[in-house]
PDB file of N, CA and C in Angstrom:
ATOM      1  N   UNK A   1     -23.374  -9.380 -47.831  1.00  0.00           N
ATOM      2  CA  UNK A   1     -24.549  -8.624 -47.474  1.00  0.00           C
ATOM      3  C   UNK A   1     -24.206  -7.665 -46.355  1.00  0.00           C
ATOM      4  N   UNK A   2     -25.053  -6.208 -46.502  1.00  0.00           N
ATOM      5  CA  UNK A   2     -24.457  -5.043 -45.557  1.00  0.00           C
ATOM      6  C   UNK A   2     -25.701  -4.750 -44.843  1.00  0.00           C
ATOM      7  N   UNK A   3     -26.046  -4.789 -43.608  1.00  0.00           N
ATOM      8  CA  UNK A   3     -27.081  -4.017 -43.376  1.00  0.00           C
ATOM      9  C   UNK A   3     -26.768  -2.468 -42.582  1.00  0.00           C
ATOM     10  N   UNK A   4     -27.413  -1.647 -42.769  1.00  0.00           N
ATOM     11  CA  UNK A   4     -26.731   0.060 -42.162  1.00  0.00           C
ATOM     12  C   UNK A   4     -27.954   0.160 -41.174  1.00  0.00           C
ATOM     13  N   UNK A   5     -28.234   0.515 -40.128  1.00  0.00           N
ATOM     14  CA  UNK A   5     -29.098   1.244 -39.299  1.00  0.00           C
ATOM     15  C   UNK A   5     -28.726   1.931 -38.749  1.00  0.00           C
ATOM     16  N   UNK A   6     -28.943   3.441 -38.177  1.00  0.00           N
ATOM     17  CA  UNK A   6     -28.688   4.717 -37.662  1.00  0.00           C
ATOM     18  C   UNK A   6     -29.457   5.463 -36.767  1.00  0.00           C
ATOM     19  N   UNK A   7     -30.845   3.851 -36.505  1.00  0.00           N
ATOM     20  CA  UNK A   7     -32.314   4.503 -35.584  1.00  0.00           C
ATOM     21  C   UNK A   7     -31.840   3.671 -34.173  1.00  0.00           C
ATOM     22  N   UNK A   8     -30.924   2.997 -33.908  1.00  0.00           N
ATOM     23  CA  UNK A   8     -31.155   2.086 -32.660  1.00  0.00           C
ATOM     24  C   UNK A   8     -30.413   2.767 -31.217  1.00  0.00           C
ATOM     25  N   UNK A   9     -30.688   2.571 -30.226  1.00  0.00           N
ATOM     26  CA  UNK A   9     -30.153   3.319 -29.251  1.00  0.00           C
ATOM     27  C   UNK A   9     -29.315   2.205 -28.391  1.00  0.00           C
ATOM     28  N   UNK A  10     -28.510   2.913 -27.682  1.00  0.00           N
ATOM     29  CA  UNK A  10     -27.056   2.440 -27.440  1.00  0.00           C
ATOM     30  C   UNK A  10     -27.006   0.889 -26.572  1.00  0.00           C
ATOM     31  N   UNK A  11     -28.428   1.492 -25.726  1.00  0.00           N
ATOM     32  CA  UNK A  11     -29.001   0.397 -24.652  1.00  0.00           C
ATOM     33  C   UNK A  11     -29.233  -1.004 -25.083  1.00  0.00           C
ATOM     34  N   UNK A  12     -29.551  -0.603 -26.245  1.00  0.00           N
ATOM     35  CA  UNK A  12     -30.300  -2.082 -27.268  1.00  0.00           C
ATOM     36  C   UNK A  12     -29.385  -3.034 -27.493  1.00  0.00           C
ATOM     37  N   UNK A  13     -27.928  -2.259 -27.324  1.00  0.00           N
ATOM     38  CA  UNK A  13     -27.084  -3.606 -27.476  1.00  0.00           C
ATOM     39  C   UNK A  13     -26.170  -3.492 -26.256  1.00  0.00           C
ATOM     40  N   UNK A  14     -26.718  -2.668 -25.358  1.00  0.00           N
ATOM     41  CA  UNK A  14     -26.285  -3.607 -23.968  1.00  0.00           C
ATOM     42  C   UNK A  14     -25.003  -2.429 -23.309  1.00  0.00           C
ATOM     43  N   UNK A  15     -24.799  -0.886 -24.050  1.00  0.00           N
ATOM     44  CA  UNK A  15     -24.407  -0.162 -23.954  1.00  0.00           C
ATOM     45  C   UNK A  15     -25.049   1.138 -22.985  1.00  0.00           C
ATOM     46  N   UNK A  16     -24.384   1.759 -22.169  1.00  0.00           N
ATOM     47  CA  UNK A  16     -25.296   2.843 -21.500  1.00  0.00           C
ATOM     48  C   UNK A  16     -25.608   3.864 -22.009  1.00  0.00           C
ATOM     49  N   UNK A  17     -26.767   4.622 -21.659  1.00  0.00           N
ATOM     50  CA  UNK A  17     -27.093   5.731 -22.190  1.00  0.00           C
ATOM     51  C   UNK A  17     -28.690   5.151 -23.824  1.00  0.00           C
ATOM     52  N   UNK A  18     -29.003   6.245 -24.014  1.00  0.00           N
ATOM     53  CA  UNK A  18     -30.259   6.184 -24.771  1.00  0.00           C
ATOM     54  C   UNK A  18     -30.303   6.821 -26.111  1.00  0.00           C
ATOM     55  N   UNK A  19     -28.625   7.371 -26.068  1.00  0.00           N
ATOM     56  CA  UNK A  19     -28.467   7.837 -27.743  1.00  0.00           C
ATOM     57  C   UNK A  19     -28.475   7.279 -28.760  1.00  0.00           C
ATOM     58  N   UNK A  20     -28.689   7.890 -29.263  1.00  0.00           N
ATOM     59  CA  UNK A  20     -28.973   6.888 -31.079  1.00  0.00           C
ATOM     60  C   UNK A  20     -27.445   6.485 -31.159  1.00  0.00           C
ATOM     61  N   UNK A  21     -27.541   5.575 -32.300  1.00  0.00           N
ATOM     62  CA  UNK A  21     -26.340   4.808 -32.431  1.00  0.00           C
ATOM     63  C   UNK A  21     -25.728   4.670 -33.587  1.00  0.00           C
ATOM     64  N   UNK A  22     -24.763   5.035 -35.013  1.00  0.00           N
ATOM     65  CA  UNK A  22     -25.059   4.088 -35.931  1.00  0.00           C
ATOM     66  C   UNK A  22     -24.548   3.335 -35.755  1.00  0.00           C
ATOM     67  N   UNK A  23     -24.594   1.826 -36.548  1.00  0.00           N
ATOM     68  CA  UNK A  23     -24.077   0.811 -37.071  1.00  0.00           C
ATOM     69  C   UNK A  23     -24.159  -0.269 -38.248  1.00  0.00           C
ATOM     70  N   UNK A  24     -23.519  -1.141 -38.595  1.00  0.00           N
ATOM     71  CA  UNK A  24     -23.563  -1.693 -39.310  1.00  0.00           C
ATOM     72  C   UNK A  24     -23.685  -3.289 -38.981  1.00  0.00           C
ATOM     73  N   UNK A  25     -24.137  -3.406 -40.233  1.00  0.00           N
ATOM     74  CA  UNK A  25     -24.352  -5.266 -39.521  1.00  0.00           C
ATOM     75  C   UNK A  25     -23.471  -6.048 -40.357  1.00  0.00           C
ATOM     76  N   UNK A  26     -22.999  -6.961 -40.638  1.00  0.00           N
ATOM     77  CA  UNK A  26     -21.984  -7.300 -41.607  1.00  0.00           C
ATOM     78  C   UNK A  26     -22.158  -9.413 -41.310  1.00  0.00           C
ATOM     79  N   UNK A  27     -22.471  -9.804 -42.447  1.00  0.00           N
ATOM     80  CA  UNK A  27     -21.862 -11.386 -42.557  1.00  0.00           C
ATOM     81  C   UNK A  27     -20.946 -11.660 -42.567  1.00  0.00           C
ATOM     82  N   UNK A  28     -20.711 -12.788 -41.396  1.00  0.00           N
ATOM     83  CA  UNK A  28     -19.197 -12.843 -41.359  1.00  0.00           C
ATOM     84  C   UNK A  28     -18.676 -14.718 -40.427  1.00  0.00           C
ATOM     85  N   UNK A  29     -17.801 -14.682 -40.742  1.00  0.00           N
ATOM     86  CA  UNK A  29     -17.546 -16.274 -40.391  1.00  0.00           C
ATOM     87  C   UNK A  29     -18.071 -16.395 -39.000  1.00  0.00           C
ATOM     88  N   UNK A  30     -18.350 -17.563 -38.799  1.00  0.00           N
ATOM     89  CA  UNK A  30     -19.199 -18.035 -37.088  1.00  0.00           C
ATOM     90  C   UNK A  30     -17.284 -17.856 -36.203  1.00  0.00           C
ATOM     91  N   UNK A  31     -16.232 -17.900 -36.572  1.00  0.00           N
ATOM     92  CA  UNK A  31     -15.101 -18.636 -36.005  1.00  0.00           C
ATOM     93  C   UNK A  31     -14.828 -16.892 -35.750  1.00  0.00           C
ATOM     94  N   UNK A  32     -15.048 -16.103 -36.824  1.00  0.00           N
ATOM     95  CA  UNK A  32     -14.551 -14.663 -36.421  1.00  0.00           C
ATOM     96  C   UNK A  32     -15.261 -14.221 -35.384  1.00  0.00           C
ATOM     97  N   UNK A  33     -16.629 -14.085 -35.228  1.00  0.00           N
ATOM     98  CA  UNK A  33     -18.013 -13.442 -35.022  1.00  0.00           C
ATOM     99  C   UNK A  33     -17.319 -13.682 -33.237  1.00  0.00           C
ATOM    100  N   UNK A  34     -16.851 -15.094 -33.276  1.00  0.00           N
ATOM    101  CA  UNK A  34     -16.817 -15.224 -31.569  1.00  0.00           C
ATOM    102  C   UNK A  34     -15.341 -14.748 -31.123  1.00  0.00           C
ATOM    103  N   UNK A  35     -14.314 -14.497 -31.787  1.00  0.00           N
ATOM    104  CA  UNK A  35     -12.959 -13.823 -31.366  1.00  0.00           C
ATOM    105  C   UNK A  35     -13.517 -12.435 -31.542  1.00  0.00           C
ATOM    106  N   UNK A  36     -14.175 -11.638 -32.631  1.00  0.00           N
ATOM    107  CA  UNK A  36     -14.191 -10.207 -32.851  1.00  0.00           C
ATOM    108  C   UNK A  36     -15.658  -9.683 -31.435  1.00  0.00           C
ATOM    109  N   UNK A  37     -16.322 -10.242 -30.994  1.00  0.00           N
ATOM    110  CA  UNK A  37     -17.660 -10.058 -30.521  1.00  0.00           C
ATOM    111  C   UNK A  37     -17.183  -9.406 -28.504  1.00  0.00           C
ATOM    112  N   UNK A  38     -16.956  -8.303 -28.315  1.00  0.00           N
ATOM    113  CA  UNK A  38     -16.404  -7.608 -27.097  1.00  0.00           C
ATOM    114  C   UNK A  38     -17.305  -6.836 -26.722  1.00  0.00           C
ATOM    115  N   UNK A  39     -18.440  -6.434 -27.201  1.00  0.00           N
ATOM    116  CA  UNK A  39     -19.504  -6.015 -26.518  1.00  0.00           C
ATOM    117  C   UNK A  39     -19.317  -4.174 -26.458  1.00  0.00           C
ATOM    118  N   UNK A  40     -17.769  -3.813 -26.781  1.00  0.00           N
ATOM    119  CA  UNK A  40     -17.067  -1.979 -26.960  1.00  0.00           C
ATOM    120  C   UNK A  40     -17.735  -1.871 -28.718  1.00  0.00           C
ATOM    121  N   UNK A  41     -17.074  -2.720 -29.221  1.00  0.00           N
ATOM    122  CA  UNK A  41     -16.917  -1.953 -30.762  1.00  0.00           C
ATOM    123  C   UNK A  41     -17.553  -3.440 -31.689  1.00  0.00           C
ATOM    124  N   UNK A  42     -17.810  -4.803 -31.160  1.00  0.00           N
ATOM    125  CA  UNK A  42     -18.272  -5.737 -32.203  1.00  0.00           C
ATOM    126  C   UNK A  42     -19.108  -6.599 -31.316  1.00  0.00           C
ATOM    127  N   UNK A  43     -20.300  -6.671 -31.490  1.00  0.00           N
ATOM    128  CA  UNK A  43     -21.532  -6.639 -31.295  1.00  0.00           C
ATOM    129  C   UNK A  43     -22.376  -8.186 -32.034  1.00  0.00           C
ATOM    130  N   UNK A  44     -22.796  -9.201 -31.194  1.00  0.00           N
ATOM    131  CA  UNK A  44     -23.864 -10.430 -32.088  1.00  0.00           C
ATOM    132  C   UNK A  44     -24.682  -9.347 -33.008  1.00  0.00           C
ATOM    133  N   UNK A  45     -24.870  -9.895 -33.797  1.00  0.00           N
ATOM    134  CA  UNK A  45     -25.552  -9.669 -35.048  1.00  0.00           C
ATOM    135  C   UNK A  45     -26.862  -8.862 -34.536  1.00  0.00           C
ATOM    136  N   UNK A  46     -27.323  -7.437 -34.341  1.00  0.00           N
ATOM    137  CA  UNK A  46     -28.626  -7.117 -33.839  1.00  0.00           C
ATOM    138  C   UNK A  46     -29.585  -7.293 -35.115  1.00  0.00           C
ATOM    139  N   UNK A  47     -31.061  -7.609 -34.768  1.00  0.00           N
ATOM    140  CA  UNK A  47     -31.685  -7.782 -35.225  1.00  0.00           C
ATOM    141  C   UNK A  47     -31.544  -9.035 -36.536  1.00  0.00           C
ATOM    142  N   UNK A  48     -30.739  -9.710 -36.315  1.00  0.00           N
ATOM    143  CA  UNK A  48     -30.018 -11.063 -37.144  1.00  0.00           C
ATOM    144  C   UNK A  48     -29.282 -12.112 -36.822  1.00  0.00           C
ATOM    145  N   UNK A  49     -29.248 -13.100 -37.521  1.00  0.00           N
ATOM    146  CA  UNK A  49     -28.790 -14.514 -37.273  1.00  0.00           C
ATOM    147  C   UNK A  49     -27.370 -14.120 -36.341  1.00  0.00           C
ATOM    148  N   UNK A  50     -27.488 -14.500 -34.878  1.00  0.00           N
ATOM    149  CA  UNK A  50     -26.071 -14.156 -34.258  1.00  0.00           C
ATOM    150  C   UNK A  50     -25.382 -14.860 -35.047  1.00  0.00           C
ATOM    151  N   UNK A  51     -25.026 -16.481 -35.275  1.00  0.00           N
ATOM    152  CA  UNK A  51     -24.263 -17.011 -35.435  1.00  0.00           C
ATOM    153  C   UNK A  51     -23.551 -16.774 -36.879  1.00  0.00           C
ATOM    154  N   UNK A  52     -24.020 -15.876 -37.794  1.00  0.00           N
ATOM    155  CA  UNK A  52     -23.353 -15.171 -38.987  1.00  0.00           C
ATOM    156  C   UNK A  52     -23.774 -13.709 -39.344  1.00  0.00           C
ATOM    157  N   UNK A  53     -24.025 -13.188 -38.311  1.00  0.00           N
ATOM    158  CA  UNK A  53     -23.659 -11.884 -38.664  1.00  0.00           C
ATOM    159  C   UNK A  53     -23.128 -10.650 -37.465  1.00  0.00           C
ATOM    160  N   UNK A  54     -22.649  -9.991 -37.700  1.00  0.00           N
ATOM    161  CA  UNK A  54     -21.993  -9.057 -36.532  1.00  0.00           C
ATOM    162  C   UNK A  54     -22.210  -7.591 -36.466  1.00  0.00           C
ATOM    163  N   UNK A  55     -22.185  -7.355 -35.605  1.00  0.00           N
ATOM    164  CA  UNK A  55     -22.630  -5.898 -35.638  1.00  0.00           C
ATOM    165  C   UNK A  55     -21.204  -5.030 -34.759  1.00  0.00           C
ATOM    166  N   UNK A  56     -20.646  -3.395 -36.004  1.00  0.00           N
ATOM    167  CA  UNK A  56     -20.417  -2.837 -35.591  1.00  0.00           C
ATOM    168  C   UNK A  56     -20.371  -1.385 -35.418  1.00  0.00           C
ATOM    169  N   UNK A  57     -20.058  -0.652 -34.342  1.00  0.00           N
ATOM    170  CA  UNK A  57     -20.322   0.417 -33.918  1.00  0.00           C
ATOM    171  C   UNK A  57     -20.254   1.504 -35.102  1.00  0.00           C
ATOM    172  N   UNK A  58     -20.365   2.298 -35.690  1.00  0.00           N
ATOM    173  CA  UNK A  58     -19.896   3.543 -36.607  1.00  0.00           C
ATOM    174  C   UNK A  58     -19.402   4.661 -36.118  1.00  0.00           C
ATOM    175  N   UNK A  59     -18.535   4.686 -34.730  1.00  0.00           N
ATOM    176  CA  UNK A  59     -18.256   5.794 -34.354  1.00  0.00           C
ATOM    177  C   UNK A  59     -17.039   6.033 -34.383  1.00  0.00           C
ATOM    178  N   UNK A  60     -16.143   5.933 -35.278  1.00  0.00           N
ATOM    179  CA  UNK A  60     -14.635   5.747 -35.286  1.00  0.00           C
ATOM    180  C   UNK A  60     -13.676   4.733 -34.434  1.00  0.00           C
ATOM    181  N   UNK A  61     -14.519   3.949 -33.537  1.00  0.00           N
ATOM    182  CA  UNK A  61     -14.024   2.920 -32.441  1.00  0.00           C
ATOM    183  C   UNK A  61     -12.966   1.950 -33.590  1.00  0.00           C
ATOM    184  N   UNK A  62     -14.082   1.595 -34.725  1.00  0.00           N
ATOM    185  CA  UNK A  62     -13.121   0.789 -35.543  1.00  0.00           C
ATOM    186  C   UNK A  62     -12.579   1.662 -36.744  1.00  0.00           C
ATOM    187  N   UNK A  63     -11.447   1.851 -37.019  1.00  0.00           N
ATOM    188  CA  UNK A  63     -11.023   2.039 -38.245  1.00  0.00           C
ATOM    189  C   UNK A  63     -11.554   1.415 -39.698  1.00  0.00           C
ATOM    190  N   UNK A  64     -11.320   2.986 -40.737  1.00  0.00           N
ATOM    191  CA  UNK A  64     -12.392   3.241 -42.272  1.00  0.00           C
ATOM    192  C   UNK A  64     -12.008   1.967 -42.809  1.00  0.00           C
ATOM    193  N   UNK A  65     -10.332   1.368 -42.462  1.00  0.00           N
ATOM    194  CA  UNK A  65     -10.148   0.316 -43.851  1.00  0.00           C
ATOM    195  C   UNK A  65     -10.372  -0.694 -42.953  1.00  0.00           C
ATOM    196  N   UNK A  66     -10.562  -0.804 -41.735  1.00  0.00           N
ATOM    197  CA  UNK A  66     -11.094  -2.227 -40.972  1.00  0.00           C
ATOM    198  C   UNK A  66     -12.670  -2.526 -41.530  1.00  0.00           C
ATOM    199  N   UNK A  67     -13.207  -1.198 -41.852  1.00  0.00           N
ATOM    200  CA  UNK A  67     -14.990  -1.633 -41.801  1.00  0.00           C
ATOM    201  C   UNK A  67     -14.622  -2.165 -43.196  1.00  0.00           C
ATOM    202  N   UNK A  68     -13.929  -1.248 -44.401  1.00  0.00           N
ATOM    203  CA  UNK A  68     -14.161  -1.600 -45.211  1.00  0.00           C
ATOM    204  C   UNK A  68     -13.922  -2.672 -46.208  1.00  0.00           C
ATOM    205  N   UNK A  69     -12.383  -3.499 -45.040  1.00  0.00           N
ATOM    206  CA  UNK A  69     -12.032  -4.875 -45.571  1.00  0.00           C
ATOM    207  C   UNK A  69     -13.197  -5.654 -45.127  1.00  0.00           C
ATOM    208  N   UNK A  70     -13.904  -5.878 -44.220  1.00  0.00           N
ATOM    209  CA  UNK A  70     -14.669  -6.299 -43.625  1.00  0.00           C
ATOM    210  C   UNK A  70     -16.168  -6.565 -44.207  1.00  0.00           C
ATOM    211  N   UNK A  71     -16.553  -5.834 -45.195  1.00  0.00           N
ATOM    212  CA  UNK A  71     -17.856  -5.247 -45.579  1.00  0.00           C
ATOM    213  C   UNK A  71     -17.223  -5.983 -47.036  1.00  0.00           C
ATOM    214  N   UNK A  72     -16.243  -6.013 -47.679  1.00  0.00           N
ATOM    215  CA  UNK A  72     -15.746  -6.989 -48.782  1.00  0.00           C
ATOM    216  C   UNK A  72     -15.693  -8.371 -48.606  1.00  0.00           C
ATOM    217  N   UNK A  73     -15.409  -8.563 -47.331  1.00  0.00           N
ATOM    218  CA  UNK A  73     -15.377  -9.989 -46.855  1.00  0.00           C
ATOM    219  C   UNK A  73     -16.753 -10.577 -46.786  1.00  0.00           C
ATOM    220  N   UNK A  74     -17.879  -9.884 -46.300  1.00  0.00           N
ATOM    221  CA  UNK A  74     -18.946  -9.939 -46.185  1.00  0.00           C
ATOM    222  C   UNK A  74     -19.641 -10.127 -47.314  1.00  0.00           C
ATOM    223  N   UNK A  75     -19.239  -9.353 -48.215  1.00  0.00           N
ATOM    224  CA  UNK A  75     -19.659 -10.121 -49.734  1.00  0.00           C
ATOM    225  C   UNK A  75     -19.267 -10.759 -50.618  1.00  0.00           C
ATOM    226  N   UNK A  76     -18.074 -11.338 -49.773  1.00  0.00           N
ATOM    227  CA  UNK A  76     -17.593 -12.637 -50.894  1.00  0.00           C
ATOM    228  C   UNK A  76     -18.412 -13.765 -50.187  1.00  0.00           C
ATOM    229  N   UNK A  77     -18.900 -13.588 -48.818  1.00  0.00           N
ATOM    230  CA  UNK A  77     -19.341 -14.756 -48.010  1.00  0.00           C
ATOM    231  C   UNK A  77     -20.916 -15.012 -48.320  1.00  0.00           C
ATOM    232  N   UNK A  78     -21.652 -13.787 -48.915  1.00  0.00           N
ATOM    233  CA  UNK A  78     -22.716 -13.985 -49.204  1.00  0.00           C
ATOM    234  C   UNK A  78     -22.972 -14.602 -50.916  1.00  0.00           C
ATOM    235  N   UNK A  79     -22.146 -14.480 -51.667  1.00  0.00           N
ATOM    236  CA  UNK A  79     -21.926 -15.406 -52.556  1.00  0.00           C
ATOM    237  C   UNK A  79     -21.586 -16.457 -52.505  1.00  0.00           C
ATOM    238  N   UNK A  80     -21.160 -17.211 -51.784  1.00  0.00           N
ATOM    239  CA  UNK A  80     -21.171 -18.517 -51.699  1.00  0.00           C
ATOM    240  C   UNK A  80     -22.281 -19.356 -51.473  1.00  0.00           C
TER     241      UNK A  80
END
């Protein structure tokens, strides 16, 4: 499961400034969520279950084939 939002501002997750933000939300193992979760570029789950889902930035911080192994992983996990 993917969630996309592109309305939230930077503050909301604890970042400075009041600009819009995008990101993505992504399901993902509880064991990753707490090694990947740095508060720059991977984010508790906004607006969702922290403990399985993660949120990250869309501003090139993470690399295209990092989101996009990531966003595959995310839906093999929601099939289970």
């Amino acid at each position: 499961m993917v969630r996309c939002n592109i309305n939230d501002k930077k503050n909301k997750l604890g970042l400075d400034g009041e600009e819009r933000i995008e990101i993505l939300d992504l399901r993902m193992d509880p064991d990753d969520i707490i090694v990947l979760t740095d508060g720059k570029k991977y984010f508790p789950g906004f607006h969702m279950n922290k403990k399985h889902w993660i949120t990250i930035r869309l501003d090139g911080s993470v690399s295209v084939d990092e989101i996009f192994m990531r966003i595959d992983n995310s839906f093999k996990l929601a099939v289970k």
